[in-house]
PDB file of N, CA and C in Angstrom:
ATOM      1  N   UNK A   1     134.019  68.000  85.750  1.00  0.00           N
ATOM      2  CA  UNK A   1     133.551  69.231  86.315  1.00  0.00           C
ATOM      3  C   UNK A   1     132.608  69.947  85.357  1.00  0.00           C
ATOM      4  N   UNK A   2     132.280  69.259  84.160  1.00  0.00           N
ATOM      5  CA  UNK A   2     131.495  70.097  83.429  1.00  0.00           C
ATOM      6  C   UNK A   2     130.029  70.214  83.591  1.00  0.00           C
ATOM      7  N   UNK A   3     129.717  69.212  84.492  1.00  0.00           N
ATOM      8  CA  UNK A   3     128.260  68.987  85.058  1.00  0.00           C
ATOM      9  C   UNK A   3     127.360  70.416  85.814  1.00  0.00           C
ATOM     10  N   UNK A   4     128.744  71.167  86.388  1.00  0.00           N
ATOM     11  CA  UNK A   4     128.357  72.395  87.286  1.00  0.00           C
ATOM     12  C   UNK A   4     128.422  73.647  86.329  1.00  0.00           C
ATOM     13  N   UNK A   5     129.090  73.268  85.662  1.00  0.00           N
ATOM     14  CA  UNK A   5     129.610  74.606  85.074  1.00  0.00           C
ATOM     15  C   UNK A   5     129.105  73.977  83.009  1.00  0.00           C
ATOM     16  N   UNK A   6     128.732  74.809  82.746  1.00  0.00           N
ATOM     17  CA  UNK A   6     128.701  75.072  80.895  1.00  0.00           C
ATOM     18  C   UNK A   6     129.652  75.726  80.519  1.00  0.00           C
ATOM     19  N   UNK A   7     129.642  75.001  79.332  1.00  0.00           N
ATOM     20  CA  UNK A   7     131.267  75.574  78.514  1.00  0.00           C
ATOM     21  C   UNK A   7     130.624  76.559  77.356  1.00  0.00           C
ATOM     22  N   UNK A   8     131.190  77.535  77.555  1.00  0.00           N
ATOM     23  CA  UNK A   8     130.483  78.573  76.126  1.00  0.00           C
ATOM     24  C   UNK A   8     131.168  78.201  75.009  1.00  0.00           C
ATOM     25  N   UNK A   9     130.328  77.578  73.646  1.00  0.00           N
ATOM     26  CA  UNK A   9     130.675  77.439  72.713  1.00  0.00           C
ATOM     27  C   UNK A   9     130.416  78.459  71.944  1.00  0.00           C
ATOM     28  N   UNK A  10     131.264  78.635  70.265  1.00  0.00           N
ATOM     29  CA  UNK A  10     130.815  79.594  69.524  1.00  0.00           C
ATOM     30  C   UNK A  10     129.988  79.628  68.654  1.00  0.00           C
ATOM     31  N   UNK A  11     128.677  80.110  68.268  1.00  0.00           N
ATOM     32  CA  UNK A  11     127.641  80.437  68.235  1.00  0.00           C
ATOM     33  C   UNK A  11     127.490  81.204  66.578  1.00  0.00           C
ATOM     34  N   UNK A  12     126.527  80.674  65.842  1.00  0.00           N
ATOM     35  CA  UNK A  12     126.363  81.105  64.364  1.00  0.00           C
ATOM     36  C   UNK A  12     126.181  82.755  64.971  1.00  0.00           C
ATOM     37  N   UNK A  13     126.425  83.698  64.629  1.00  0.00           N
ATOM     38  CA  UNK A  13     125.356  84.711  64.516  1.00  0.00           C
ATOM     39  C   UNK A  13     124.311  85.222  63.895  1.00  0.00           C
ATOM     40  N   UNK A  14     124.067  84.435  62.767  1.00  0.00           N
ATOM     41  CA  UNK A  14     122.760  84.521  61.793  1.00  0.00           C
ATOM     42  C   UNK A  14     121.877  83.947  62.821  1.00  0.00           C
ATOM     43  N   UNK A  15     121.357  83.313  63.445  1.00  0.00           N
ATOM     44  CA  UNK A  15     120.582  83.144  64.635  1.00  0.00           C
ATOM     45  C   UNK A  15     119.948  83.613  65.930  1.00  0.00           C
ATOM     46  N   UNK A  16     120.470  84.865  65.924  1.00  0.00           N
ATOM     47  CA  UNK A  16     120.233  85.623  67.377  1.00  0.00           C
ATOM     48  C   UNK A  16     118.685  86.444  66.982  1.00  0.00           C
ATOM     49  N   UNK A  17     117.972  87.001  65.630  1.00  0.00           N
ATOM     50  CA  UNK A  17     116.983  87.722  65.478  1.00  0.00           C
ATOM     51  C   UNK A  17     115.472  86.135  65.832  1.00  0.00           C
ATOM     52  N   UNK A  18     116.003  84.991  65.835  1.00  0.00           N
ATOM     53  CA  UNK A  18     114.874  84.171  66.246  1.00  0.00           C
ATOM     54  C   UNK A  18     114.978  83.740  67.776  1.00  0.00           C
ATOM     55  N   UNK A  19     115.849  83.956  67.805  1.00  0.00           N
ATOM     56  CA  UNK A  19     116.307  83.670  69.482  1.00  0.00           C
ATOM     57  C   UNK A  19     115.518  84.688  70.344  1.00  0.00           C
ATOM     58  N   UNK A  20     115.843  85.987  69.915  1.00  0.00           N
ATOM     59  CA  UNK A  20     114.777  87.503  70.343  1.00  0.00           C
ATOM     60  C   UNK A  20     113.597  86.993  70.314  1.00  0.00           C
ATOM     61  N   UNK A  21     113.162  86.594  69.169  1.00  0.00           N
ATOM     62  CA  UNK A  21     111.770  86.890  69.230  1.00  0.00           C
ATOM     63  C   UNK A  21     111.128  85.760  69.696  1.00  0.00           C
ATOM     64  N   UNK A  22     111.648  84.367  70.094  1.00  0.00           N
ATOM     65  CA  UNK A  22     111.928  83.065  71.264  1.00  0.00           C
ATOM     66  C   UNK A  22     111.458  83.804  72.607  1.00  0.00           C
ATOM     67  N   UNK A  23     112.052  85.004  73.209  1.00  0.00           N
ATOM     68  CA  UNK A  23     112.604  85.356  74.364  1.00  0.00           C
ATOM     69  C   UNK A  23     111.843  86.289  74.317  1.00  0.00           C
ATOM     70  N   UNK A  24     110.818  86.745  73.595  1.00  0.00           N
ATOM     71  CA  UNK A  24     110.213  87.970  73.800  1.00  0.00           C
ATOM     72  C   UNK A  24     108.423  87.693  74.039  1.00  0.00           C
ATOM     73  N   UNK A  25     108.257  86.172  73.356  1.00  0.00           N
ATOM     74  CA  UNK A  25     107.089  85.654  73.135  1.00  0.00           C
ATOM     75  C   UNK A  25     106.257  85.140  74.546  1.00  0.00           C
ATOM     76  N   UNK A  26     107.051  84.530  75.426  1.00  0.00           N
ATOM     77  CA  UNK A  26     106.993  83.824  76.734  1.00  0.00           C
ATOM     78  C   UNK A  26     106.267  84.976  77.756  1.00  0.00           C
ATOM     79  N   UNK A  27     107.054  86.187  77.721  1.00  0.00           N
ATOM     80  CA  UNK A  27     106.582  87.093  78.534  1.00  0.00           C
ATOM     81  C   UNK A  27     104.904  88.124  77.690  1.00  0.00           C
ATOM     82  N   UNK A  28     104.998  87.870  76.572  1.00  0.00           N
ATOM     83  CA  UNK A  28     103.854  88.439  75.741  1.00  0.00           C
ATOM     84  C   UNK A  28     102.745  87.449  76.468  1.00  0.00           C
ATOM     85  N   UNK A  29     103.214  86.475  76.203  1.00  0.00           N
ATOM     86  CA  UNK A  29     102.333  85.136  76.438  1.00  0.00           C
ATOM     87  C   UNK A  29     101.863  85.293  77.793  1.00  0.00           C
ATOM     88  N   UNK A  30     102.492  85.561  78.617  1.00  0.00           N
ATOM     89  CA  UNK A  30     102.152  85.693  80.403  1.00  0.00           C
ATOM     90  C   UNK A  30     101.259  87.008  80.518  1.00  0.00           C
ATOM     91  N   UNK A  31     101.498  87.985  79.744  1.00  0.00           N
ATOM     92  CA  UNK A  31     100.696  89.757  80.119  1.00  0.00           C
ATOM     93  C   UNK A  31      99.374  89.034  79.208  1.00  0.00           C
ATOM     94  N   UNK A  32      99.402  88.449  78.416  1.00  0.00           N
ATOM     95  CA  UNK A  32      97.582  88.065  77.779  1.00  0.00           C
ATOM     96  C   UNK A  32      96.965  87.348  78.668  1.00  0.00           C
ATOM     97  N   UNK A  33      97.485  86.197  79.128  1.00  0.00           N
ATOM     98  CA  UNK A  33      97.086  85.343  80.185  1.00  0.00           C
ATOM     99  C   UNK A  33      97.050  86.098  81.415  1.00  0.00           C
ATOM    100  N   UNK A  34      97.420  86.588  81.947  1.00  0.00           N
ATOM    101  CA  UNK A  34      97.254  87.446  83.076  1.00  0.00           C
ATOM    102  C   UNK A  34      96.172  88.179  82.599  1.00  0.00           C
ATOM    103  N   UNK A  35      95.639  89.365  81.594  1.00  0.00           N
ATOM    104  CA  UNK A  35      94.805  89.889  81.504  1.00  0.00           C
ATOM    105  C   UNK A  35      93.434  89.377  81.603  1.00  0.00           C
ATOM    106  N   UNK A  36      93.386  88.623  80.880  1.00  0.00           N
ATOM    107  CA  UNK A  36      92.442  87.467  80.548  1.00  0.00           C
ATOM    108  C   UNK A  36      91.859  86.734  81.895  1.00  0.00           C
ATOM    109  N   UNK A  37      92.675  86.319  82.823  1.00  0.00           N
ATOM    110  CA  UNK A  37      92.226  85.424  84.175  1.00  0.00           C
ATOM    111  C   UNK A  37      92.450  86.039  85.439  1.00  0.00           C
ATOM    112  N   UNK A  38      92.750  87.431  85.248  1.00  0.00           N
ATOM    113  CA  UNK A  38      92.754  87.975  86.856  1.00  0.00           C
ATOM    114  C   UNK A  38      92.943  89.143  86.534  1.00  0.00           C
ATOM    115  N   UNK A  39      93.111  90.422  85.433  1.00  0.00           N
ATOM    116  CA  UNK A  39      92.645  91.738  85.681  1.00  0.00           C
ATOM    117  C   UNK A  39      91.331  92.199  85.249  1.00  0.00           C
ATOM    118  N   UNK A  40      91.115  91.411  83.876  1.00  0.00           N
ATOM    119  CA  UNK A  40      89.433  91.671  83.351  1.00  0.00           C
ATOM    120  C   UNK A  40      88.480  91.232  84.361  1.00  0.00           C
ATOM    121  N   UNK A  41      88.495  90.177  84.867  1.00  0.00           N
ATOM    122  CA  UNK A  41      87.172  89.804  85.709  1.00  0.00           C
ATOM    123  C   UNK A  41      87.328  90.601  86.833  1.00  0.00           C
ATOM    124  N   UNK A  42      88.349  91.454  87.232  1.00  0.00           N
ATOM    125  CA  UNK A  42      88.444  92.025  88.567  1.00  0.00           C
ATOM    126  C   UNK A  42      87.450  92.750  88.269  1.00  0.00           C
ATOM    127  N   UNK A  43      88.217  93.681  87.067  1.00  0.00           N
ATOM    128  CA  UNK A  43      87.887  95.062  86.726  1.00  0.00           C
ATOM    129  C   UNK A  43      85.996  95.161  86.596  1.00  0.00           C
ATOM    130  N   UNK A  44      85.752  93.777  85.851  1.00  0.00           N
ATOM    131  CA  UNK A  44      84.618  93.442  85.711  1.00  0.00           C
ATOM    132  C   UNK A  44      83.457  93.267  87.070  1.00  0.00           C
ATOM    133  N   UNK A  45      83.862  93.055  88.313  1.00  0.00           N
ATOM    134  CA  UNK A  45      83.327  92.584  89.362  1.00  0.00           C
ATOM    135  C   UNK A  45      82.922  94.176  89.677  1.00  0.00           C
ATOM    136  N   UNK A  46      84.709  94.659  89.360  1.00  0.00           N
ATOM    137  CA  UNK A  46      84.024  96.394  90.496  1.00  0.00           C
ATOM    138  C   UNK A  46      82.906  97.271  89.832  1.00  0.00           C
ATOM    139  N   UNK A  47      83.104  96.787  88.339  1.00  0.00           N
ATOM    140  CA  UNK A  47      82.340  97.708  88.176  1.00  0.00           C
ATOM    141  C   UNK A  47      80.795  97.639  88.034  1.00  0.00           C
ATOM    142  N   UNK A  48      80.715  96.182  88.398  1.00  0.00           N
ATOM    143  CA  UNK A  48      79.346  95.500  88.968  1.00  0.00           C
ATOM    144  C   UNK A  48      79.042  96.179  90.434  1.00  0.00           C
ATOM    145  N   UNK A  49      80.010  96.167  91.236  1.00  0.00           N
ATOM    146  CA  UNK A  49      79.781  96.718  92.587  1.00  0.00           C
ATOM    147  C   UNK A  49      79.477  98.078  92.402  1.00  0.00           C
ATOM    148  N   UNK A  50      80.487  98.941  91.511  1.00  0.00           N
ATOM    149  CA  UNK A  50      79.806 100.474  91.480  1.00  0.00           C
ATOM    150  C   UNK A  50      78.450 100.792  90.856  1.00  0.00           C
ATOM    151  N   UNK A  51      77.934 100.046  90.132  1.00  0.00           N
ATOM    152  CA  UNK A  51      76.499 100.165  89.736  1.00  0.00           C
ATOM    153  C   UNK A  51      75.508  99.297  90.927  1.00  0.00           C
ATOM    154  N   UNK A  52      75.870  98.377  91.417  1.00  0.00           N
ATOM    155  CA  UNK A  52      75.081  98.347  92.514  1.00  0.00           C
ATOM    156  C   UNK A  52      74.810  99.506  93.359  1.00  0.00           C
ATOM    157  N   UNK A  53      75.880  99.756  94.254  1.00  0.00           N
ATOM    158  CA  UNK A  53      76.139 101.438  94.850  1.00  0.00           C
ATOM    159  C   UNK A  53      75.287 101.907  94.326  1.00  0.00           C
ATOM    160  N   UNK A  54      75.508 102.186  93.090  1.00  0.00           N
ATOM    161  CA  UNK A  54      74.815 104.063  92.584  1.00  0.00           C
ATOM    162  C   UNK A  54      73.157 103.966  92.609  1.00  0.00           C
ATOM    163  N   UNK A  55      72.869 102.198  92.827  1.00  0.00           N
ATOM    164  CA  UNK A  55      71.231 102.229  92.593  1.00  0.00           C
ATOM    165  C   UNK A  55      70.377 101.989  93.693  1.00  0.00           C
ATOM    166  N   UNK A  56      71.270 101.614  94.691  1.00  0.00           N
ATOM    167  CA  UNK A  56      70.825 101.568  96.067  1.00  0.00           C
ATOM    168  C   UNK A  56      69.863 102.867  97.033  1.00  0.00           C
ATOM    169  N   UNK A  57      68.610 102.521  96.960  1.00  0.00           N
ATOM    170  CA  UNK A  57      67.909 103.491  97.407  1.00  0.00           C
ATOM    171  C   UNK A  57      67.148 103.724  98.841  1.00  0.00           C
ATOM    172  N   UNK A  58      66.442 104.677  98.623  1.00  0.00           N
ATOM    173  CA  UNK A  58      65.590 104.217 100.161  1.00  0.00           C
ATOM    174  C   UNK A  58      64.525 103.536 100.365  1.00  0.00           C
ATOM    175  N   UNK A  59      64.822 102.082 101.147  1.00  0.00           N
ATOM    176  CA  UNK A  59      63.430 100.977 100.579  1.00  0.00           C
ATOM    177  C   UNK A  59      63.670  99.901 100.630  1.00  0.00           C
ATOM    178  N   UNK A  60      65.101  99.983 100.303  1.00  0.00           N
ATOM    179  CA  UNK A  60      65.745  98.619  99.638  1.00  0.00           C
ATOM    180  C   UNK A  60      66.122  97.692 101.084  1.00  0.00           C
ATOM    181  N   UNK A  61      66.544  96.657 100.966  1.00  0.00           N
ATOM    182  CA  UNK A  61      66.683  95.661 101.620  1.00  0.00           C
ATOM    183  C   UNK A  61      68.126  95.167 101.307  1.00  0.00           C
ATOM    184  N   UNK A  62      69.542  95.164 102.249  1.00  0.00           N
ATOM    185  CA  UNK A  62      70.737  94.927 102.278  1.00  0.00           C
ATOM    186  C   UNK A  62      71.056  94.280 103.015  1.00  0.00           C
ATOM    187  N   UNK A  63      72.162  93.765 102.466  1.00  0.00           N
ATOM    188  CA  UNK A  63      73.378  92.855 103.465  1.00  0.00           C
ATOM    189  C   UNK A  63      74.671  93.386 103.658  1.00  0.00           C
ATOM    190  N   UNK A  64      75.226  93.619 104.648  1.00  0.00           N
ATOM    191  CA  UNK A  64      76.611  94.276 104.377  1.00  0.00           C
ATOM    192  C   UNK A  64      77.467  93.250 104.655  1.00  0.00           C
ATOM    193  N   UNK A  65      78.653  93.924 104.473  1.00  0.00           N
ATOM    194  CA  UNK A  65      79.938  92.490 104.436  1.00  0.00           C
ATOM    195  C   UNK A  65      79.860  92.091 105.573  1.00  0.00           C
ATOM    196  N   UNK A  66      79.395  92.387 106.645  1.00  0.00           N
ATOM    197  CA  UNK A  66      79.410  92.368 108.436  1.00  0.00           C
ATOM    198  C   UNK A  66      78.729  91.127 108.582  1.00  0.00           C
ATOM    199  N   UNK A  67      77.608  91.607 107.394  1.00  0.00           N
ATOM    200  CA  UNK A  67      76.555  89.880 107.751  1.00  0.00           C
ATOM    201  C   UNK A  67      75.436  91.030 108.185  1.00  0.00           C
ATOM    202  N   UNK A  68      75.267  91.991 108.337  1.00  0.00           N
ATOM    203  CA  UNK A  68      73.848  92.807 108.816  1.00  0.00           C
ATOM    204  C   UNK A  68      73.377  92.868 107.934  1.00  0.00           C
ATOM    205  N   UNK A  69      71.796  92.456 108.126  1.00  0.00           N
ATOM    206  CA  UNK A  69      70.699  92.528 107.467  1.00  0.00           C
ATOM    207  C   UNK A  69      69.788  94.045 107.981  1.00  0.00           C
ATOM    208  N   UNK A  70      69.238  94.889 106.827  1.00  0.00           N
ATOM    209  CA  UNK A  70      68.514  95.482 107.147  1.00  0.00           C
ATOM    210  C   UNK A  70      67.601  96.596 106.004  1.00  0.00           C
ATOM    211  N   UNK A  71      67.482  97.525 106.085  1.00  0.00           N
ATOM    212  CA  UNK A  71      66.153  98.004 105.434  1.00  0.00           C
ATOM    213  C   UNK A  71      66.851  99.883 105.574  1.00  0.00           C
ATOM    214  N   UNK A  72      67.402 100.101 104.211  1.00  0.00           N
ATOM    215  CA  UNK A  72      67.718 101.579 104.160  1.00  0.00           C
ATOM    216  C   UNK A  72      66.522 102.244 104.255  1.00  0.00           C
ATOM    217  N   UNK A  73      67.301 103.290 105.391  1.00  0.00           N
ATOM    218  CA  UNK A  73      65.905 104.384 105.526  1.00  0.00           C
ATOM    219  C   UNK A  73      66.465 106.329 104.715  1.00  0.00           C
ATOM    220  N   UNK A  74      68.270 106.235 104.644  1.00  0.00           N
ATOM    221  CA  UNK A  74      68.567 107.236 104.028  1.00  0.00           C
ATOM    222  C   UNK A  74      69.804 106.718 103.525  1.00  0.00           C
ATOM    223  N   UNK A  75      69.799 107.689 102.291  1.00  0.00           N
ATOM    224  CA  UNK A  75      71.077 107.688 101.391  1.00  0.00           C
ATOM    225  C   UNK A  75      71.574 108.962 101.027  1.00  0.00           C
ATOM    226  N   UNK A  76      73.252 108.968 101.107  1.00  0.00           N
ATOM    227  CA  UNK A  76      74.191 109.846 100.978  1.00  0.00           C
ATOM    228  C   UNK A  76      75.354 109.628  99.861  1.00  0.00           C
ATOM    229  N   UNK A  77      76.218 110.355  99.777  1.00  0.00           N
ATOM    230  CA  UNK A  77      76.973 110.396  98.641  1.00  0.00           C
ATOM    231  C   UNK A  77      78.086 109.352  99.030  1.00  0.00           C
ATOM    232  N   UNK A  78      78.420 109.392 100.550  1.00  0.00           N
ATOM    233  CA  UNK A  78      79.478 108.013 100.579  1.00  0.00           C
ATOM    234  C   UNK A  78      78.962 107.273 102.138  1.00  0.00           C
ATOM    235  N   UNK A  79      77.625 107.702 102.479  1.00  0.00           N
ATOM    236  CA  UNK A  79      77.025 106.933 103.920  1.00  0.00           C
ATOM    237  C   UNK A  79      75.933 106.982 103.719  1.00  0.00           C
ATOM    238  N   UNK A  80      75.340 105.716 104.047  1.00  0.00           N
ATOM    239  CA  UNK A  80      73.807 105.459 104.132  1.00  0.00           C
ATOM    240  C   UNK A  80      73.147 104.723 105.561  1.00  0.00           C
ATOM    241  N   UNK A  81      72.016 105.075 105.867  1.00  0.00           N
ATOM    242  CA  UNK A  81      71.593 104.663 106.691  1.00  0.00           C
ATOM    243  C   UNK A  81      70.717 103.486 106.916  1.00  0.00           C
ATOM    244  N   UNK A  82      70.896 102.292 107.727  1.00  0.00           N
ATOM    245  CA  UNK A  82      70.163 101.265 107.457  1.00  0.00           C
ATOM    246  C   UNK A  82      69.140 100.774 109.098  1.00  0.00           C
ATOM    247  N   UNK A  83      68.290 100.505 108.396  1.00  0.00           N
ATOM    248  CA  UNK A  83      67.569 100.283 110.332  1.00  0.00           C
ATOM    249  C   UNK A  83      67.822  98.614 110.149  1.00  0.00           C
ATOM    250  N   UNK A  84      68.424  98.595 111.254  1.00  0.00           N
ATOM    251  CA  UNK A  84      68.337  96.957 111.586  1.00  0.00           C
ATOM    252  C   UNK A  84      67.611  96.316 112.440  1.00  0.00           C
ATOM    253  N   UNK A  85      66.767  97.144 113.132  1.00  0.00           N
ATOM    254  CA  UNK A  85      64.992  96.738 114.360  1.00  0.00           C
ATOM    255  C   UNK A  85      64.541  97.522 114.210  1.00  0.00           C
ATOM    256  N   UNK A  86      63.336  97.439 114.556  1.00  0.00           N
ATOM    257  CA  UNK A  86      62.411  98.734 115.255  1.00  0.00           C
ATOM    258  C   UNK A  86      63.209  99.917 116.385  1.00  0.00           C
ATOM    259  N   UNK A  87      63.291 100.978 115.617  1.00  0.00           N
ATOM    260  CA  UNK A  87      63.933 101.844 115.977  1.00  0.00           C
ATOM    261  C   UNK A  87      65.382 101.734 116.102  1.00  0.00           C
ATOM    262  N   UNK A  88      66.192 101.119 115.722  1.00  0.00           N
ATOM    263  CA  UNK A  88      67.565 100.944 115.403  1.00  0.00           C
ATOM    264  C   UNK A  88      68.488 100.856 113.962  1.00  0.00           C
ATOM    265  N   UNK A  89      68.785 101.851 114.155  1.00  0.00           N
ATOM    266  CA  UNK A  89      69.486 102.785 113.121  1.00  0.00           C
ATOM    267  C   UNK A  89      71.224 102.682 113.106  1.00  0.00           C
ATOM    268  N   UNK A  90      71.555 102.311 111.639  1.00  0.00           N
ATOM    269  CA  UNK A  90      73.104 102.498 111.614  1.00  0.00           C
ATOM    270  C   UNK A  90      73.344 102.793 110.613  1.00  0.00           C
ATOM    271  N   UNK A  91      74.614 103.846 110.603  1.00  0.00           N
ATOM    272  CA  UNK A  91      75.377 104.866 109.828  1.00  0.00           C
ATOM    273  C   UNK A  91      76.307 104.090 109.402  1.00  0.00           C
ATOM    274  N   UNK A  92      76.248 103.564 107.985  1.00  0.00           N
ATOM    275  CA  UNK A  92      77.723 103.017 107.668  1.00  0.00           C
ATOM    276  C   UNK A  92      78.023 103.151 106.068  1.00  0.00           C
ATOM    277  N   UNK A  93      79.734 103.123 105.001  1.00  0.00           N
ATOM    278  CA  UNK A  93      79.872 103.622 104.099  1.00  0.00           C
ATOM    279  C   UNK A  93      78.939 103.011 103.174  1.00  0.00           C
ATOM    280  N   UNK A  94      78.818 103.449 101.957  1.00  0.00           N
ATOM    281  CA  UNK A  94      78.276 102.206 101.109  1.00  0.00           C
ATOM    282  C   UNK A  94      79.308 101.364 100.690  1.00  0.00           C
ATOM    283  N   UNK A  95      79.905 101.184 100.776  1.00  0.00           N
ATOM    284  CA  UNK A  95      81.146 100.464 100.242  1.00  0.00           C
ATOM    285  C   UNK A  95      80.811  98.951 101.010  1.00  0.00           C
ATOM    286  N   UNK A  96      80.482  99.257 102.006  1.00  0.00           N
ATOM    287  CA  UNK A  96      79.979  97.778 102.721  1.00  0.00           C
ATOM    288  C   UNK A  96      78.967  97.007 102.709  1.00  0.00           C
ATOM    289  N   UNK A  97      78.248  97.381 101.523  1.00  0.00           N
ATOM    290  CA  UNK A  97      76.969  96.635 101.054  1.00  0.00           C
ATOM    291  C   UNK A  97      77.657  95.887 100.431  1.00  0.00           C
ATOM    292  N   UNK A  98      77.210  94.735 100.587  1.00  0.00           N
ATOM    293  CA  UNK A  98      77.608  93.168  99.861  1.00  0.00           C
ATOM    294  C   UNK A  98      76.423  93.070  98.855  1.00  0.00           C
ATOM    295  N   UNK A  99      75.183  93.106  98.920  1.00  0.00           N
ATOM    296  CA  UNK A  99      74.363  92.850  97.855  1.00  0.00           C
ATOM    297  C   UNK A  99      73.228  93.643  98.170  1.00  0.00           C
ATOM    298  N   UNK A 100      72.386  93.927  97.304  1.00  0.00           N
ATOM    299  CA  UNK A 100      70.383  94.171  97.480  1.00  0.00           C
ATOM    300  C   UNK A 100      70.074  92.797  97.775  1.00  0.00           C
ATOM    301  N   UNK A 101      68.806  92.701  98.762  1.00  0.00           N
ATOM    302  CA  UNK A 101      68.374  92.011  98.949  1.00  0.00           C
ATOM    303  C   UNK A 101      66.851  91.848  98.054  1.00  0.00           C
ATOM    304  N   UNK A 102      66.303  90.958  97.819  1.00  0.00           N
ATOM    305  CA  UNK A 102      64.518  91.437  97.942  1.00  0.00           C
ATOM    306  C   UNK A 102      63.835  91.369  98.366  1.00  0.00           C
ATOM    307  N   UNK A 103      63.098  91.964  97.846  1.00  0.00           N
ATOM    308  CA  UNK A 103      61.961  92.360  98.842  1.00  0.00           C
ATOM    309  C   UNK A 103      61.259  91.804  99.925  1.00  0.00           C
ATOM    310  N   UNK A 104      61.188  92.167 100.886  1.00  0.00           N
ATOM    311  CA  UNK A 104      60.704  91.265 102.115  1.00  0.00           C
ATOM    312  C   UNK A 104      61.385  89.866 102.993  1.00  0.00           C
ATOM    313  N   UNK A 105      62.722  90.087 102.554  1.00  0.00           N
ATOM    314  CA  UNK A 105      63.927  89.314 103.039  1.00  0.00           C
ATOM    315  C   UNK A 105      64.386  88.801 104.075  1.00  0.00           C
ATOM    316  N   UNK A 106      64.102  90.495 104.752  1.00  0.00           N
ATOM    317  CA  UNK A 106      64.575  91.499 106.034  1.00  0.00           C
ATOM    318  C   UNK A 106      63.556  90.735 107.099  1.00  0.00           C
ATOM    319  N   UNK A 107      62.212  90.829 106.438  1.00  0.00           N
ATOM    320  CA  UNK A 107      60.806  90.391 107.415  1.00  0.00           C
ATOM    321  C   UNK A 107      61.002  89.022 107.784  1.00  0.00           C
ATOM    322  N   UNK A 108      61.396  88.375 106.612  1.00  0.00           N
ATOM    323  CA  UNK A 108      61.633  86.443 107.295  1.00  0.00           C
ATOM    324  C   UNK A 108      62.620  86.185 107.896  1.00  0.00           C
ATOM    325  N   UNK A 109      63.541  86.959 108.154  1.00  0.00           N
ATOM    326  CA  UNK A 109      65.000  86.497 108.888  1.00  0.00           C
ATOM    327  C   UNK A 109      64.786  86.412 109.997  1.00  0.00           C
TER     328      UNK A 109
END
């Protein structure tokens, strides 16, 4: 029956301050690695996206996450306006710009 069950044996106690620091290293080890491969590059992406945002003007040529292509005609503090034809106009956040386009993008599509 000892296969299921462990038998507690008795144990030096001069040994337990390397055992800690055994048991403390694993989880150190996981918060660097985690930082390193999935909060820095996040952090890094948004704050690529918020400087896109802030430079987005009237002129420019966009894509939003929708897949609409079009040609800002006004900008606001959290809505901008984009014409997507001749005479067709849409109101939407900036938050939904996926990229700048360039210049003359809009005309070959």
């Amino acid at each position: 029956m000892d296969f299921f069950i462990n038998t507690a044996n008795a144990q030096a106690g001069g040994g337990s301050g390397q055992s800690m620091l055994s048991a403390m290293l694993l989880p150190l080890l996981l918060l660097v690695v985690f930082y390193f491969l999935l909060i820095r590059p996040q952090n890094k992406r948004a704050k690529e996206q918020r400087e896109m945002l802030s430079k987005v003007a009237v002129g420019d040529e966009i894509a939003t996450t929708g897949g609409i292509l079009g040609k800002v005609t006004d900008v606001g503090d959290q809505f901008l306006t984009l014409e997507i034809a001749s005479g067709v106009s849409v109101k939407l956040q900036k938050f939904q710009v996926a990229q700048v386009l360039p210049k003359g993008t809009v005309k070959s599509a």
